[in-house]
Protein backbone atom coordinates (compact mmCIF):
# COMPACT_ATOMS: atom_id res chain seq x y z
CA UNK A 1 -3.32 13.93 -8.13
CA UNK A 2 -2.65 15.49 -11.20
CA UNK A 3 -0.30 12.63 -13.68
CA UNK A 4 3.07 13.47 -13.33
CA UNK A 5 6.11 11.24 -15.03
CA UNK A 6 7.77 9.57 -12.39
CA UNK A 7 11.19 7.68 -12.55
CA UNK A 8 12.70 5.77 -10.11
CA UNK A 9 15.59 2.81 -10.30
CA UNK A 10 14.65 -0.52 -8.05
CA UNK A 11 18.07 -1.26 -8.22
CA UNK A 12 18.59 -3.41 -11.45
CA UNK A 13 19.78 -0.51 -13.91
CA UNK A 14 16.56 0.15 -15.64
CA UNK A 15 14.30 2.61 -14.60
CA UNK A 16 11.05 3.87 -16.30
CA UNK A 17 8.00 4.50 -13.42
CA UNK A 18 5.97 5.81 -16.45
CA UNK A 19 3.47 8.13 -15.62
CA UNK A 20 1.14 8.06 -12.02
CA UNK A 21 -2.27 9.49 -11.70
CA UNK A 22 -5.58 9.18 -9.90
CA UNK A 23 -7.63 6.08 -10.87
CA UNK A 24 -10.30 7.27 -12.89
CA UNK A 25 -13.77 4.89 -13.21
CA UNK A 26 -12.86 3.53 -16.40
CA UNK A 27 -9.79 2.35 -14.95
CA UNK A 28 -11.29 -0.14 -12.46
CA UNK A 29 -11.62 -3.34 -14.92
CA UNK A 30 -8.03 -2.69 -16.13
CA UNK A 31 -6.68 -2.40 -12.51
CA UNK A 32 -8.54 -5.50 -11.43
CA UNK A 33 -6.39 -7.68 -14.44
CA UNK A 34 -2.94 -6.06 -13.24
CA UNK A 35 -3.85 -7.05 -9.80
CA UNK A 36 -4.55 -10.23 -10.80
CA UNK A 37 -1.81 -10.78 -12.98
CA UNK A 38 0.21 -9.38 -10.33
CA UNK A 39 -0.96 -12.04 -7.85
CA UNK A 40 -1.55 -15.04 -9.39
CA UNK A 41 -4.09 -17.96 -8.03
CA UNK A 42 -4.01 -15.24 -5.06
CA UNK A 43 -7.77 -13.66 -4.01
CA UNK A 44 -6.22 -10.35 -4.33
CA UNK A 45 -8.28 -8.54 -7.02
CA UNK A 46 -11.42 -10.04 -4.78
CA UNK A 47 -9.68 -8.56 -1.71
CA UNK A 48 -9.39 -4.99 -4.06
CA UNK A 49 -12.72 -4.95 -5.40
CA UNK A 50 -14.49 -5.54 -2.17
CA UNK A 51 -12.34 -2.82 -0.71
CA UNK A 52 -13.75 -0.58 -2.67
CA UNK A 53 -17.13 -1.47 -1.46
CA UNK A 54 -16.33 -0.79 2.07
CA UNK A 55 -15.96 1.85 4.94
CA UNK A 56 -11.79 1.39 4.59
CA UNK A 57 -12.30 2.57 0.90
CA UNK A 58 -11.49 6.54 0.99
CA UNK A 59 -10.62 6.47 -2.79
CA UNK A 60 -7.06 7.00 -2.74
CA UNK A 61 -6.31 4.57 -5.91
CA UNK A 62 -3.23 5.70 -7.94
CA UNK A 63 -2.22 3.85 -11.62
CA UNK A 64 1.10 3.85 -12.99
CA UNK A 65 0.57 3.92 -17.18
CA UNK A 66 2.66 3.35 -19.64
CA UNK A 67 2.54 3.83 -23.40
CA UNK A 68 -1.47 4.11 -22.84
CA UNK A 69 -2.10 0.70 -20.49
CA UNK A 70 -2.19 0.75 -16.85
CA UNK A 71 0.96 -1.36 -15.71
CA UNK A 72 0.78 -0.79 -11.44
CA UNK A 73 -1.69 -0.04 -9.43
CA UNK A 74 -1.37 1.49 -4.87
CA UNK A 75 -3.91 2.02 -3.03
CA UNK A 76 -4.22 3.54 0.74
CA UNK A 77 -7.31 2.55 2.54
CA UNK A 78 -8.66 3.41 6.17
CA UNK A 79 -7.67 1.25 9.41
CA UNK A 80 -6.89 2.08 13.36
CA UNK A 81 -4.16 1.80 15.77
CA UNK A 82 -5.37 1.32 19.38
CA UNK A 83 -3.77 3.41 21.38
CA UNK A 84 -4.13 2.85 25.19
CA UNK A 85 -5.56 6.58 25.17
CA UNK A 86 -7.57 6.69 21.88
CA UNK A 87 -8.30 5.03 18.64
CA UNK A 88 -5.80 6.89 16.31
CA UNK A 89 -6.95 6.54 12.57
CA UNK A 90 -4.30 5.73 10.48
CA UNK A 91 -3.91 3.99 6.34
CA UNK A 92 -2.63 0.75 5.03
CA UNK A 93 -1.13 0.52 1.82
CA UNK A 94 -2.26 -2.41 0.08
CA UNK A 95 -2.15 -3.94 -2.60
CA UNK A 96 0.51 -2.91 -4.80
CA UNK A 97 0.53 -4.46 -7.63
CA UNK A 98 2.74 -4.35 -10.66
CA UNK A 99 2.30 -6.32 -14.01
CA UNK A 100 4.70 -8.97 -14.16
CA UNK A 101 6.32 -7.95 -17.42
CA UNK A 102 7.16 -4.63 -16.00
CA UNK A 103 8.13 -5.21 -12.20
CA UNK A 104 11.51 -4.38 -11.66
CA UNK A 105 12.12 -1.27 -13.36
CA UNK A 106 10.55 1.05 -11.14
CA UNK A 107 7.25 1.23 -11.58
CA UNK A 108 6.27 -0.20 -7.76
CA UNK A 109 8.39 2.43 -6.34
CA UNK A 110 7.35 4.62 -8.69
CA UNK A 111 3.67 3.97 -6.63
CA UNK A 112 4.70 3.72 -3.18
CA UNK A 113 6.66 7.46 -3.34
CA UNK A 114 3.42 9.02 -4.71
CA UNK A 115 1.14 7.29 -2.27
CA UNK A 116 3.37 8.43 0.37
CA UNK A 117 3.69 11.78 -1.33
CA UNK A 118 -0.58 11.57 -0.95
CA UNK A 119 -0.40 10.29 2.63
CA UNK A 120 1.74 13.07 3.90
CA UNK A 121 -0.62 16.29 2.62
CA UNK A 122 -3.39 13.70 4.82
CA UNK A 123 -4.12 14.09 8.56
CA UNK A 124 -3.37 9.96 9.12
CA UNK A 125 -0.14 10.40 11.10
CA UNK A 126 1.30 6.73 9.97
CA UNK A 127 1.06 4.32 6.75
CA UNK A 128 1.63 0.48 7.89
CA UNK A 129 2.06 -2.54 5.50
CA UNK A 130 2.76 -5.84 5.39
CA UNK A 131 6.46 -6.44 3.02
CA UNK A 132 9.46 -7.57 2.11
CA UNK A 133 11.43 -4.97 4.36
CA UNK A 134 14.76 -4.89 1.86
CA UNK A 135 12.75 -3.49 -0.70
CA UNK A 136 10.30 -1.55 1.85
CA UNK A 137 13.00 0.17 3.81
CA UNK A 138 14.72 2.14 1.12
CA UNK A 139 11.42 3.76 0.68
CA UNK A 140 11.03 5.12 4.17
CA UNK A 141 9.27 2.25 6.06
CA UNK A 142 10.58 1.08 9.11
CA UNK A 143 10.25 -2.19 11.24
CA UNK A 144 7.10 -1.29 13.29
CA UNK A 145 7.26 -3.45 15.99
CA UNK A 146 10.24 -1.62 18.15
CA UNK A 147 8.20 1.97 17.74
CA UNK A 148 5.87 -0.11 19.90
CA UNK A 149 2.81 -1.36 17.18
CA UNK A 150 2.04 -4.45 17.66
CA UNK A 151 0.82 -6.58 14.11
CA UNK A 152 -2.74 -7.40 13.68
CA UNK A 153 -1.85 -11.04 13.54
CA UNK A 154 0.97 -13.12 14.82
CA UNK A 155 1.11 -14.61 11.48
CA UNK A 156 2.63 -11.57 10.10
CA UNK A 157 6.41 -11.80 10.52
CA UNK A 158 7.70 -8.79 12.69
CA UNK A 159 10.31 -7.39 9.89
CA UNK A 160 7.24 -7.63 7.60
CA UNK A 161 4.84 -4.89 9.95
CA UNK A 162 6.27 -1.71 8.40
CA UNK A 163 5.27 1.39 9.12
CA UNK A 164 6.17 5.07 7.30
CA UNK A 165 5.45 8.16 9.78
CA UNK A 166 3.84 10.93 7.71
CA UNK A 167 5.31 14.59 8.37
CA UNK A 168 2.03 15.07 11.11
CA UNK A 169 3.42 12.35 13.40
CA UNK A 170 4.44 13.76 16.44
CA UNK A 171 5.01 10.78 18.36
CA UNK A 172 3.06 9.61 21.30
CA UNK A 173 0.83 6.58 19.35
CA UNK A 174 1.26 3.32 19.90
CA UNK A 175 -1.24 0.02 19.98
CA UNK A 176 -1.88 -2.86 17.72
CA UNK A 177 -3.01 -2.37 14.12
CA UNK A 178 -6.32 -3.04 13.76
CA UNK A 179 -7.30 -3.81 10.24
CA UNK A 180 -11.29 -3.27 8.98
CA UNK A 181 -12.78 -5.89 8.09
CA UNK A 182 -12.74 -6.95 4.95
CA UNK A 183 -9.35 -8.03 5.14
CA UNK A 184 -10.36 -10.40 7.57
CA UNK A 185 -12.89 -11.96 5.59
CA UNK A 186 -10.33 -12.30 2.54
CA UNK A 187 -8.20 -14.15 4.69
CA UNK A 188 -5.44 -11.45 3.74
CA UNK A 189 -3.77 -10.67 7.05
CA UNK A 190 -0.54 -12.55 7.33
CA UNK A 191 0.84 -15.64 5.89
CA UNK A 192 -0.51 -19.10 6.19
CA UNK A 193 1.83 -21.98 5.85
């Protein structure tokens, strides 16, 4: 993906998505402090980094920059629906992660719409996450439960399984969400009280 400015208003009068791109190499130990500034005492940069490492990774990391540093950070990653006919491939997007000093004016959406924008020109016929839906929904994901996916865990709350269906979804898929693995072994499906 070639960088392209990108702005985008999250609803509180500012707006200022910056510029997203590809991740490039030299981006990785930058990406891995947003993400962890981003999440706190959360494992989620340990969650990112062994992504990377795994079958799910298919290298489809985009950065949102600003005045030089790397402020956001999307990635889509492999996973599976299974379907009562087949085992339909399908991506996740997770994490997104936005540096605390700039969430709120746009860069996260900024993210999502050019993931999505990357998803759609992808033979995957569905992107699911796990999110708040209020700010999910006004980017095109939908409750995923009533188009008949059922959540990888019952810890996931069902207005929190979203789903966006990418211009090649014709229908006809449906089957519980079947995450790889390493998401499993982060501990990073669902909520735990």
């Amino acid at each position: 993906m070639d960088p392209t400015p990108s702005r985008d208003h999250d609803g509180d009068g500012t707006a200022d998505g910056g510029t997203v791109r590809s991740e490039g190499p030299e981006d990785v130990d930058e990406v891995q402090a947003v993400v962890a500034a981003a999440f706190g005492d959360e494992p989620v940069a340990e969650l990112l980094a062994d992504l990377r490492r795994s079958h799910a990774w298919l290298g489809h990391s985009l950065v949102a920059e600003q005045d030089g540093a790397i402020v956001g950070h999307v990635s889509l990653t492999r996973a599976w629906v299974d379907d009562p006919a087949r085992v339909v491939e399908v991506l996740v997007l997770s994490p997104l992660s936005v540096r605390p000093d700039r969430q709120g004016h746009g860069v996260g959406s900024a993210l999502v719409r050019a993931a999505l924008d990357l998803a759609g020109d992808r033979d995957e016929p569905l992107v699911f996450l796990e999110g708040d839906p209020a700010y999910y929904s006004r980017l095109g994901f939908v409750a995923a439960g009533p188009l008949g996916f059922t959540a990888p865990s019952v810890r996931i709350p069902p207005m929190a399984f979203q789903v966006w269906t990418a211009p090649s979804y014709s229908g006809g898929v449906s089957g519980a969400l079947v995450y790889p693995d390493v998401f499993w072994r982060h501990d990073a499906v669902g909520l735990r009280p």
